[in-house]
Each structure stands twice: as C-alpha cells, then as structure tokens.
Protein backbone atom coordinates (compact mmCIF):
# COMPACT_ATOMS: atom_id res chain seq x y z
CA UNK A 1 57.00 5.81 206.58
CA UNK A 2 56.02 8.77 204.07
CA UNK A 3 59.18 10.78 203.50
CA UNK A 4 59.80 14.14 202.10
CA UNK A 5 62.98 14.95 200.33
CA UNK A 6 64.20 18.89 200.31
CA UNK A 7 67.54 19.95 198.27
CA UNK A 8 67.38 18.56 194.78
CA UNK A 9 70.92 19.18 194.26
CA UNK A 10 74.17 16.71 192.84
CA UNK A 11 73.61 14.74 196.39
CA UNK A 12 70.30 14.54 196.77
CA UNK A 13 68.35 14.28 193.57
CA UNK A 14 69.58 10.21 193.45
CA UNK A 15 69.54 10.26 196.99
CA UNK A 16 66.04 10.84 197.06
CA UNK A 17 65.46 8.84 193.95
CA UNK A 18 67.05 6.10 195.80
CA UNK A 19 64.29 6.73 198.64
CA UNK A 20 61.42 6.22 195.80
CA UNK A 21 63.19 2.74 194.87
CA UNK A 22 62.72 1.79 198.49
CA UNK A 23 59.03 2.63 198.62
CA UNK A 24 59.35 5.81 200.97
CA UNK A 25 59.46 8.76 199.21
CA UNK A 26 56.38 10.76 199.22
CA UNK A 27 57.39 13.86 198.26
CA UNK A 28 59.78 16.93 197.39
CA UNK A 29 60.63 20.57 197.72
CA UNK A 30 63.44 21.90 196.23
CA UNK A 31 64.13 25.94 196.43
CA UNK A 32 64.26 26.24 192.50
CA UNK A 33 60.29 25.07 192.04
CA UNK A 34 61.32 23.25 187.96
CA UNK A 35 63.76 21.33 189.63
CA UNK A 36 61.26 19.62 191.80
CA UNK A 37 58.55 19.50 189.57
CA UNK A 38 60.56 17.77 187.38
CA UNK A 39 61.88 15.15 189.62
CA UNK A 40 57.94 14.66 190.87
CA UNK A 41 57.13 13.70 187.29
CA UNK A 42 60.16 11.11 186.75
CA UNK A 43 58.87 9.87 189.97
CA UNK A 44 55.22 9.68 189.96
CA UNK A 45 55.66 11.63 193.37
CA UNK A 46 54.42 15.09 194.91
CA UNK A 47 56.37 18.53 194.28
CA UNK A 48 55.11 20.29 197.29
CA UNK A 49 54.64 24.31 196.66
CA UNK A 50 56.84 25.01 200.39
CA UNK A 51 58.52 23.10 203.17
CA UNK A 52 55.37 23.38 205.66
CA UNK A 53 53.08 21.32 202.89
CA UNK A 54 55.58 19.10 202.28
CA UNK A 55 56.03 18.72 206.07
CA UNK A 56 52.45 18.64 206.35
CA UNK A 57 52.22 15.30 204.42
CA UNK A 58 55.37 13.30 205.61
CA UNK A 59 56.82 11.11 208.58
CA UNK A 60 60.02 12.11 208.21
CA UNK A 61 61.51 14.40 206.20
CA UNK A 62 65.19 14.45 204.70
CA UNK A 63 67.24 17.77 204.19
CA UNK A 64 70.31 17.73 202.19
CA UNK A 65 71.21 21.78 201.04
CA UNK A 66 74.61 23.53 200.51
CA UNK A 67 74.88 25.74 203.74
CA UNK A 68 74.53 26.22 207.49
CA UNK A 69 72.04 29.10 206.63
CA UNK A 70 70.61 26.99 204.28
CA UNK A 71 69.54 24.57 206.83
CA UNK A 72 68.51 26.79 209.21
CA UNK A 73 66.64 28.51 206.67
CA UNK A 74 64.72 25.17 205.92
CA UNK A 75 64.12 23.95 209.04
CA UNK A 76 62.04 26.77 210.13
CA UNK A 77 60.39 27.13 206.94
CA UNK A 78 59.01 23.49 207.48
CA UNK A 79 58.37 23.69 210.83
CA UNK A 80 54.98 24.82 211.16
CA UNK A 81 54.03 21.82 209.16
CA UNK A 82 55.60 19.36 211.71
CA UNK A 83 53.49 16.88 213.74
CA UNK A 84 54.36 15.67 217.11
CA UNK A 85 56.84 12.10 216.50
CA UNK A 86 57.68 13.21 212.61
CA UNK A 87 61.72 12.93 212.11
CA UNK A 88 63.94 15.37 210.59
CA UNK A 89 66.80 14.03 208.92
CA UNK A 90 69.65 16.52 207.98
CA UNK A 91 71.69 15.15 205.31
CA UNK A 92 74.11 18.35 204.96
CA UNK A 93 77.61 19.22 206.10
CA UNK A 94 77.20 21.88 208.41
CA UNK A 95 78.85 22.88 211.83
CA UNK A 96 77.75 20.43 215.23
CA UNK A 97 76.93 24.04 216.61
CA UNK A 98 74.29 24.61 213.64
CA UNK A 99 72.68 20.80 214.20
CA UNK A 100 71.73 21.44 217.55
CA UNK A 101 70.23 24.56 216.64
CA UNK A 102 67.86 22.91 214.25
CA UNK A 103 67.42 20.38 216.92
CA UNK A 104 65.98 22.68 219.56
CA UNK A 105 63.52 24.75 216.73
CA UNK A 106 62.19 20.42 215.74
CA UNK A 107 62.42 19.68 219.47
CA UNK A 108 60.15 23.03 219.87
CA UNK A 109 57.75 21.60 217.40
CA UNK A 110 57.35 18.37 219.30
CA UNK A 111 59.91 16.24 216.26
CA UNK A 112 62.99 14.44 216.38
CA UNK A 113 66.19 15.90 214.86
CA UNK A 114 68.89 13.50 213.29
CA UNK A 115 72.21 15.21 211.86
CA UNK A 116 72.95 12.30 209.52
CA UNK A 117 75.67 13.96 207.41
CA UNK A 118 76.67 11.95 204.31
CA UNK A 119 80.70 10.89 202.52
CA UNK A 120 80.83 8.87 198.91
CA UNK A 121 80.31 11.67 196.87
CA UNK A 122 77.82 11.57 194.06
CA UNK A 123 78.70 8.27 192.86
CA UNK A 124 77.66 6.99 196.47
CA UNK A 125 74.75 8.80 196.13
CA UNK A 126 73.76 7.77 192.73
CA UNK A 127 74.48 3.53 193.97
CA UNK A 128 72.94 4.63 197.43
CA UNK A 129 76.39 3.31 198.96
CA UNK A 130 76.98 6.30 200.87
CA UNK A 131 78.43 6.32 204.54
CA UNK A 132 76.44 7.73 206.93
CA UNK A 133 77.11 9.58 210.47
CA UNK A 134 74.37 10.19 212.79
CA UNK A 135 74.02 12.41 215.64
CA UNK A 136 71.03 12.30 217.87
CA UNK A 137 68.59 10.68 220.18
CA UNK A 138 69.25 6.52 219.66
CA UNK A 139 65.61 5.74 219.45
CA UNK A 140 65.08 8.31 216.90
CA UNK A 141 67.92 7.14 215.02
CA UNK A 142 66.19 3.15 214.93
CA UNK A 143 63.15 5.06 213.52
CA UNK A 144 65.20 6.52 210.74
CA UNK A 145 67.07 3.75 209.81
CA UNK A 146 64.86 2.48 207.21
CA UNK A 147 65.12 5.82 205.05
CA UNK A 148 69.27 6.05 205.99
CA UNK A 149 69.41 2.72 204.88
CA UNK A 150 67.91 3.40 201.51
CA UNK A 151 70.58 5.92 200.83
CA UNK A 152 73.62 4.37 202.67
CA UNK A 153 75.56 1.59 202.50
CA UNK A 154 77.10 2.09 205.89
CA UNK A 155 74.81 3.78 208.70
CA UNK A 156 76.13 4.38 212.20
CA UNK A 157 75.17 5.81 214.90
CA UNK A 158 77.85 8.43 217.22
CA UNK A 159 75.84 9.76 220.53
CA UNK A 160 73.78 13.21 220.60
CA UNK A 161 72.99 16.09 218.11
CA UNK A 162 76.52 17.37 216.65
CA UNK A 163 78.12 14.05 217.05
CA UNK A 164 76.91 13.67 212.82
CA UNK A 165 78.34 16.48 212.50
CA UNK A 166 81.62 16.43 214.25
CA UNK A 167 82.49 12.79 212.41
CA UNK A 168 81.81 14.22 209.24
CA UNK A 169 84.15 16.90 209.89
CA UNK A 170 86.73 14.78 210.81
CA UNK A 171 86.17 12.62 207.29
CA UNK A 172 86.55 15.95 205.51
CA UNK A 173 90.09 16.78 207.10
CA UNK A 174 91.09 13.43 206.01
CA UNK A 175 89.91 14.13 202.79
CA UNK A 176 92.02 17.45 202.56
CA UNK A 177 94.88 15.17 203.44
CA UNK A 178 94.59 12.70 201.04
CA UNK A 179 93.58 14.59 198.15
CA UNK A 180 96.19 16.95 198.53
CA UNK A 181 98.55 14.10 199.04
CA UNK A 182 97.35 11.78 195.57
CA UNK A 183 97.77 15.69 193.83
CA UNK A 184 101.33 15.86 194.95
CA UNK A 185 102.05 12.15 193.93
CA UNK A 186 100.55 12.59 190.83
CA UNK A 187 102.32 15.64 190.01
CA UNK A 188 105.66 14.03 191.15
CA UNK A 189 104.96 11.12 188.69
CA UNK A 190 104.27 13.45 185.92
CA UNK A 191 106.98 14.61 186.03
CA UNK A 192 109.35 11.61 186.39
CA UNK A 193 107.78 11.06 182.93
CA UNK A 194 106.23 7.81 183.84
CA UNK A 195 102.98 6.29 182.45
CA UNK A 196 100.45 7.79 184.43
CA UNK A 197 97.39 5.48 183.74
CA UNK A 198 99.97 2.40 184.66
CA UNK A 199 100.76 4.43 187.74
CA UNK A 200 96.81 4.68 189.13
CA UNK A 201 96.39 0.73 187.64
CA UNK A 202 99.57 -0.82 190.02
CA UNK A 203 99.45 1.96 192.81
CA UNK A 204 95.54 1.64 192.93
CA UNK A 205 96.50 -1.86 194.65
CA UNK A 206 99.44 -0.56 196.68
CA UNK A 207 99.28 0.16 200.53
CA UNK A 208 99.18 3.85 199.89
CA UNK A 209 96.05 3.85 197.92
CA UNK A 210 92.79 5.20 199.03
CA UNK A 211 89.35 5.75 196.94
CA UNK A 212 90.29 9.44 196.09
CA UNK A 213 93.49 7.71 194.52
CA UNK A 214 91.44 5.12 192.90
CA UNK A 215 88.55 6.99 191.53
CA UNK A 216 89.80 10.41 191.19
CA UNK A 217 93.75 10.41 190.01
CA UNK A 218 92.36 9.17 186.37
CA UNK A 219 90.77 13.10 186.55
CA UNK A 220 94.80 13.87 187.13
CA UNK A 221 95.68 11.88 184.06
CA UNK A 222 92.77 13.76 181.75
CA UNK A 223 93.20 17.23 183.22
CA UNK A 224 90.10 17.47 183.49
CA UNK A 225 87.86 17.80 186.66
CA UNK A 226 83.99 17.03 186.34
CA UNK A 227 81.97 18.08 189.89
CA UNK A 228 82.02 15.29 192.44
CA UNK A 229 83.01 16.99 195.41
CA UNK A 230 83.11 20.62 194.40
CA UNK A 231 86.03 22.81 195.57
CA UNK A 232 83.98 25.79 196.97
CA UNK A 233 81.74 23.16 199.05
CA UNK A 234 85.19 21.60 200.40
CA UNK A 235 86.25 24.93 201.19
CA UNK A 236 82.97 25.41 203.36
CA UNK A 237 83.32 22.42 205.14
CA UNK A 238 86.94 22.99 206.23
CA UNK A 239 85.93 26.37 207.23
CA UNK A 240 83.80 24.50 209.86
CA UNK A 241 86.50 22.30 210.41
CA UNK A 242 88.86 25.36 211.66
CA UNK A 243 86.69 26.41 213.74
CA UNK A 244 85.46 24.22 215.47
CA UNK A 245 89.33 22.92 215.71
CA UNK A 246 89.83 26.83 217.44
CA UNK A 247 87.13 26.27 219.37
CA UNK A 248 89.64 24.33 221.15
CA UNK A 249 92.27 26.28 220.82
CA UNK A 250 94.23 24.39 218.13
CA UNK A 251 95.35 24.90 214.54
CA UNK A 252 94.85 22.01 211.74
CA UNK A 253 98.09 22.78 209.62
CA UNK A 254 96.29 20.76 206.54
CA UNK A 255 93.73 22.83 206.79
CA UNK A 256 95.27 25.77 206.58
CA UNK A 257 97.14 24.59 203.98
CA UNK A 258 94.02 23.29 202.39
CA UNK A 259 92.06 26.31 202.55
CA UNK A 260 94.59 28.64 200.96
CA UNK A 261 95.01 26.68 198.01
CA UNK A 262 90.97 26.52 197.60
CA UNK A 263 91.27 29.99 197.79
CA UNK A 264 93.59 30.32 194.99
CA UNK A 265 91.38 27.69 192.88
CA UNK A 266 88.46 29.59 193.15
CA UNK A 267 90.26 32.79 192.44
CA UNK A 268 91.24 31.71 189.61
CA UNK A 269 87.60 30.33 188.58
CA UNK A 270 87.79 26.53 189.61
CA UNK A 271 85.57 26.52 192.45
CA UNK A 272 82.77 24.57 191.35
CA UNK A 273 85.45 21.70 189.72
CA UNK A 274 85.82 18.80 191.44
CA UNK A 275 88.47 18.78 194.29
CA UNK A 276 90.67 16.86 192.22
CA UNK A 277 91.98 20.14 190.83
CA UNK A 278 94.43 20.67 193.35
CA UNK A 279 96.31 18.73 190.94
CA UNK A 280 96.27 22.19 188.77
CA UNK A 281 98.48 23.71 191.84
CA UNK A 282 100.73 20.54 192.65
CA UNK A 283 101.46 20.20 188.46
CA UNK A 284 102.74 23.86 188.58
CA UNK A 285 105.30 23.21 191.65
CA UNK A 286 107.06 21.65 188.90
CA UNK A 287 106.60 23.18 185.64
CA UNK A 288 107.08 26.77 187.28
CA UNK A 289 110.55 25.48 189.52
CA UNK A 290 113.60 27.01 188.34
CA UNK A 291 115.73 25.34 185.58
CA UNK A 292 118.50 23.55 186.46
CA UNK A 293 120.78 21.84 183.88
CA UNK A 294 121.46 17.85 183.94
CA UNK A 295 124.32 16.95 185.81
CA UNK A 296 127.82 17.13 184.04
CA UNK A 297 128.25 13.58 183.84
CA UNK A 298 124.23 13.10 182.58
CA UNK A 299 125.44 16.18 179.86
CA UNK A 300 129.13 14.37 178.97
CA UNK A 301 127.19 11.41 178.39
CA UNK A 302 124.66 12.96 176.08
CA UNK A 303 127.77 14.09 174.01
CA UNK A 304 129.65 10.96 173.88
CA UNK A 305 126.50 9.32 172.48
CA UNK A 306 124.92 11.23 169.74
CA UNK A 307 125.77 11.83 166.10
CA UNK A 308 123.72 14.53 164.40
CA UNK A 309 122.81 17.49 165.66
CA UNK A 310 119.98 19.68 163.79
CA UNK A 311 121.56 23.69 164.54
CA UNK A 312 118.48 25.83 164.30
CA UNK A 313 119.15 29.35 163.52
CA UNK A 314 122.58 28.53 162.18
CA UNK A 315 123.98 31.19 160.21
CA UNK A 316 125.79 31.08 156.86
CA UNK A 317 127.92 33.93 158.01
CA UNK A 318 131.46 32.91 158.73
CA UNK A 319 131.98 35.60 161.67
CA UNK A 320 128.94 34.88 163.36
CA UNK A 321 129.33 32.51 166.85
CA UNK A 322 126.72 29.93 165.18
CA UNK A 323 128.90 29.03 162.93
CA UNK A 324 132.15 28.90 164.42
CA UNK A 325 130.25 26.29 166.78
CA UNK A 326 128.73 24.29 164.19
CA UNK A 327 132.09 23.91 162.23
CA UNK A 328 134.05 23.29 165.47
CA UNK A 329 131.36 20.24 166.06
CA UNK A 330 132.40 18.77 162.05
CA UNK A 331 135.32 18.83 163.39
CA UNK A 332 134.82 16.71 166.22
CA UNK A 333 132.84 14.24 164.06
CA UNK A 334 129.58 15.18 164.63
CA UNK A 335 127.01 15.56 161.06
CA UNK A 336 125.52 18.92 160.94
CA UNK A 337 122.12 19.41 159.75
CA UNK A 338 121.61 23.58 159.08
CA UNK A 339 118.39 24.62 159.96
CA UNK A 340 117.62 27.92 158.36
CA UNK A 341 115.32 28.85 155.37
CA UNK A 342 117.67 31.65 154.08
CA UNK A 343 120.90 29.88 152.66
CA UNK A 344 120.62 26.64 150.60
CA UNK A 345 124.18 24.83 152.58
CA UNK A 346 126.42 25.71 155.09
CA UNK A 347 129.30 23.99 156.13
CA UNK A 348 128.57 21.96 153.00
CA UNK A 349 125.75 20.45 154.38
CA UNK A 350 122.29 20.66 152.79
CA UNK A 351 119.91 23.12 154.65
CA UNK A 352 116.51 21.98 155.54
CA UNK A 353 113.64 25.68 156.30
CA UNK A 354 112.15 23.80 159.54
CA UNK A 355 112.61 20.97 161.85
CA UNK A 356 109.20 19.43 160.60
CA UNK A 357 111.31 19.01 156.87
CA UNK A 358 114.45 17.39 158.69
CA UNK A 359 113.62 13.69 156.89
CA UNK A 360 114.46 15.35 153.74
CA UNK A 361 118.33 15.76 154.86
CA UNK A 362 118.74 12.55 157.01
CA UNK A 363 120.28 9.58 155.16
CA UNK A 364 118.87 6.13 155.38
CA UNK A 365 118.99 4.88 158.92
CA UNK A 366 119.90 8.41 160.35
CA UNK A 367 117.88 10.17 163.26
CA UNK A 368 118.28 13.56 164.66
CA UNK A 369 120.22 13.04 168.35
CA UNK A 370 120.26 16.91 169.45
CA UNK A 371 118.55 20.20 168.64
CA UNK A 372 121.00 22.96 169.05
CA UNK A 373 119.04 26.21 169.15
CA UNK A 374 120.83 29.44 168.51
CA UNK A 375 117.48 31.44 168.22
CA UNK A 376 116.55 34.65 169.91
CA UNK A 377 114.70 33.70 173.31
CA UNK A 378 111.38 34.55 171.89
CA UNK A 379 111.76 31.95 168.65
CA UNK A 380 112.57 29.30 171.80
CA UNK A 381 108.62 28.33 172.73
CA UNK A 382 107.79 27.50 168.84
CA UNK A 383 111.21 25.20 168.77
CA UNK A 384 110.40 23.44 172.10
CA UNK A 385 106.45 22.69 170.17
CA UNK A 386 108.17 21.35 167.06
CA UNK A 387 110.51 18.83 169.11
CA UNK A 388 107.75 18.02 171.28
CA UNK A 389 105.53 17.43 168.13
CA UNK A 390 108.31 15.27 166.33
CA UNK A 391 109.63 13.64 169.49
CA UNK A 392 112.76 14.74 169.09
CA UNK A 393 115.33 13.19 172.09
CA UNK A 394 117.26 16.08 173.42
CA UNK A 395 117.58 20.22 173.18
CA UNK A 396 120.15 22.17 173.57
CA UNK A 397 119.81 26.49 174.42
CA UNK A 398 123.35 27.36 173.40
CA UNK A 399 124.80 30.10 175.83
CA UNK A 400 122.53 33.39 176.14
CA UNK A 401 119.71 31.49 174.66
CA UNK A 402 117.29 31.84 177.84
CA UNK A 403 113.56 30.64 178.29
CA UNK A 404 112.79 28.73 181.82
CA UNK A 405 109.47 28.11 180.93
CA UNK A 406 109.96 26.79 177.57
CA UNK A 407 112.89 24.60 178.88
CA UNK A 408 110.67 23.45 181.36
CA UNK A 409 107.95 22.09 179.14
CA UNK A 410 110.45 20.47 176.81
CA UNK A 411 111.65 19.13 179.89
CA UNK A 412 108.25 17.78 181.12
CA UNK A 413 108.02 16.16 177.75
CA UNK A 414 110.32 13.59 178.22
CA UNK A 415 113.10 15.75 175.94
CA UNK A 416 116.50 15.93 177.84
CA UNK A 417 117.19 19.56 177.68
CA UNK A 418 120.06 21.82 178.51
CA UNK A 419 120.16 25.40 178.63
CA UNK A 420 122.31 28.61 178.33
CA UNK A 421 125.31 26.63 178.05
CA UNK A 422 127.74 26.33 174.78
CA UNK A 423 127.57 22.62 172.90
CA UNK A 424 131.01 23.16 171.61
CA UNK A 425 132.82 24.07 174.89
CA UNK A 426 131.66 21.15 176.65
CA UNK A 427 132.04 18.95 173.98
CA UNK A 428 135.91 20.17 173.75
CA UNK A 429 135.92 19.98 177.62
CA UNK A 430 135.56 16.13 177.20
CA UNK A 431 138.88 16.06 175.03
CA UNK A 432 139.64 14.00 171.60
C-alpha cells in the first residue's frame, strides 16, 4: 500500500523512515519544505509540494504533527486529494473530541480515519518499537495494520474514533505520575548522598522501576536533559487530559500538579528539555529547605572524634571572640591550624593564607577534621567551594556566621555542616 508520511518532526522523521524499510513509504510533506526534501533524498522517495499531491498519490497516509490545530489544519489541506477507500492514519496526541472531527471531514471525502496515537518516545520511534492505540472503524484498522506495524512494536485496537485518543491520554497521566515520582526519588537520593548511578543500576531491577526510571533517571544523574519527550508537548497533552477529565466533572490532582510545575519549567526556559527536568524542581525542594543543624548527639559526636580544626578567619588579636575560641579549643586538646594570610602564628601555631595551602602545616599522618569559619557571611560561599574542592569532612559557621544556602550546598556535598552555633560552647557543654 503506497503511504504518505506528513510531520517530519523528532517522532516521525524515523517513523516514517521506518515505513521506507518496510517497503511502504511513497512519499512526504512536511510544513518546513527543506525538511522534506531532505528526507526524500536520504530516501530515494517523493517530497510532495502540499498535502492534496501527496494525498493524490498514496493509499494511506500517516499524520504525526505537534497540535490539535495542527491536525485539523492538515487534514483539510489533504483532503481534496483523497480517493474513495484511502486511510488516514493520525499519529498525534490530540483530544478524542479533535479525532472525530477529522474523522467526519475523511468520512466526507469518502476515506477512513484511524486515531492511532503513539508512546516510546523517540527511541521507540527510531527502533520502530513504539506502542500503538487505535481508535476507529475495525476493518479499517486490519487495513492499516501493515503500516502501524512498521512503526510499532505493540498495535491494538480500542473501539471507535477517540478511543486512540482517550488511551493515549490515559498513558500520558501515568506518565506525569511516574516521572514526577522517579524526580522526587532521585532528588531524595541525592541528597542522602548516595551513589546515584548505583542507585538507577540496583533500583532499575527493583519492583518500583518503570522505563522512565530506567532510561531517563541517568538524565537525573548528568543534569542534563536532551529532548525525548519535550516538556511543552507534555504540557499540551495534559491540557487535554484536564479537560476531557472536566468534561466529566472531575479533577486529576497529578495533573494539576503536573501542569503547574511545566509551567514553571517553561517559565523559566526549559520547555523544549526533555520531561526529565522536573528533576530541576524536585532537586531544589532540598537544596532551597531551611537549615537545620545535626542533632546534638550527631554534633557531640563530631566533637568527641576529631583532632584538628583549620579556624578560618582567626584573628591574631587577643580581644577579638576568634581567638578566645581558638585558645579555649588548645586547651581542650584540640591542634589549631590559623587560617589567615595577615599574621605569620597565632596561638603559636604556624599560619597557613588559604585552606588549599593547609598540607604545608599538617604533620605526617595528620588530616584536617573540622573547618571552623569565623568569616563575614559573604566570605562563607568561597569557604564552602574550597572544602568541597579539597573534600574536607565537616564545617562549622561559628555563632552569627549565617548563609542557608551555602550551608546547604556544603551540606549536599557530603560535608557534615553546622551552623550559627559556637564550637567552643558545645565542646565545653560535653565536659572534661
């Protein structure tokens, strides 16, 4: 059966290549003309000038655009080209209300309609392993079957025009669901500091794993977020999904929960990133929570444990509080290290200009156990990069040293951080 392909996009460029592999693809249209000459040429096919030619010299023809409009748009700009018997196949996400309006403007033209909408994303497309939901008249559906089976791995058939349509719509809340739930998880692992790719490689086989788990978490893990599924096209589809669900006079809460925090991804200039972004959201729920210090006991422990503590911003100024601290630690046993490029000891203890030249004061076998920052709030941020830069274990923001964010990040690092409290009044809480 000659087919025609029209919307040369991420979906169906290989999903139309996929028909030439099969033997069936005679042609294409595709709104931005270079696009489909292009294709014709890697093909050996024809790049029909408008819909109606390319109508004009097809069986069947597959659509597969962006947009209800978009579809609508198409069908009647192919329509005068239609013979009596060709199929129309319409491979877009659109509402069940828009598919049976194309249907009756085909049926008009004496063709069959088919809403056949599509879920793998473009890797399904690209293998021709995508799923594959049709809507429509049975017998028209067995005609099509050889092109839907070219592109799909898994073609079934749900009752009249719409029912395509409405399944799809259903796989697209579940989507919502789960990629909203894998961004959450994801984020949550982050941060319990735990090794992330470890986390996709053993939960990938776990009972709560799905393929947006498997294939799209690793996008978590980079932070970066290639177009599969693109957010704004999501968006669209969930759009559809709320109203039809209102149509019946109920609310989806995930999609409403969905949809706002598309909108705030595409505010902020994500849209056309893979849907895996949400992940940019669900990371924030923790960096941007407020600080809370470790427990006492977690803190008391940290204190019973270490042995040198690197003061930054320690002064060599006997009435300043920095150095009543630092010499009340020496006196507790701890080993000062004096971080501060304007004195050459304190406490006589060897002063080192930066954290990054602490090797030169440590003595064989020695490590660095706490930062104690005394530092104006704005000095915090560069601090918090040099531990995380040097792995340095643990921070301390002595009292009225204040930076959530920064404590956060140090935090999120792995670094076991306290702030706004005073080092030497909890250590002398703990007694001799």
């Amino acid at each position: 059966m000659r087919t025609g392909f029209l919307g040369l996009g991420a979906m169906g460029a290989p999903m139309a290549r996929n028909l030439h592999k099969a033997g069936l693809l005679q042609g294409v249209w595709n709104r931005s003309a270079e696009r489909a000459a292009a294709l014709a040429q890697e093909l050996g096919c024809t790049a029909a000038a408008t819909p109606d030619a390319l109508a004009a010299q097809c069986d069947a023809l597959v659509l597969c655009v962006s947009a209800d409009t978009d579809v609508l748009d198409a069908v009647r700009a192919l329509a005068p080209g239609l013979k009596p018997g060709t199929l129309v196949i319409d491979c877009s996400t659109v509402s069940a209300d828009t598919a049976r309006a194309a249907g009756a403007l085909v049926a008009a033209r004496g063709a069959a309609f088919l809403d056949c909408p599509v879920s793998g994303g473009v890797e399904g497309a690209q293998k021709g392993t995508l799923a594959v939901m049709c809507g429509g008249e049975e017998t028209a559906f067995e005609r099509a079957k050889p092109m839907l089976e070219a592109m799909g791995r898994t073609v079934r058939w749900f009752g009249p025009q719409g029912a395509g349509q409405a399944t799809k719509a259903t796989n697209q809340i579940m989507c919502a669901g789960i990629i909203r739930a894998v961004g959450e998880a994801m984020a949550f692992a982050r941060a319990q500091h735990l090794p992330l790719e470890r986390v996709v490689e053993t939960l990938g086989q776990g009972a709560g794993s799905s393929w947006y788990f498997v294939n799209r978490a690793p996008f978590m893990v980079r932070g970066s977020f290639p177009a599969g599924f693109r957010v704004r096209l999501h968006e669209k589809d969930l759009r559809i999904c709320r109203d039809m669900a209102a149509a019946s006079g109920v609310a989806l809460p995930v999609v409403d929960d969905v949809l706002r925090e598309y909108a705030e991804l595409i505010r902020r200039g994500h849209g056309d990133e893979d849907i895996s972004s949400i992940y940019r959201l669900k990371r924030e729920l923790f960096e941007q929570a407020p600080f809370t210090n470790p427990a006492p006991e977690a803190i008391a422990a940290l204190l019973r444990r270490i042995r040198t503590i690197a003061v930054v911003g320690l002064s060599s100024d006997p009435s300043r509080p920095s150095y009543g601290v630092a010499r009340q630690l020496q006196r507790f046993g701890y080993r000062i290290i004096p971080i501060t490029p304007t004195a050459e000891e304190i406490l006589g203890e060897r002063c080192v200009p930066s954290l990054d030249k602490i090797d030169d004061a440590l003595k064989p076998g020695e490590q660095v156990d706490l930062v104690d920052v005394f530092r104006r709030p704005e000095h915090v941020a560069a601090v918090v990069d040099d531990c995380i830069r040097l792995g340095l274990p643990a921070l301390w923001l002595q009292d009225g040293v204040v930076d959530e964010a920064a404590a956060r990040r140090a935090r999120a690092a792995g670094i076991f951080t306290v702030m706004d409290r005073c080092v030497y009044r909890d250590r002398a809480a703990l007694g001799a």
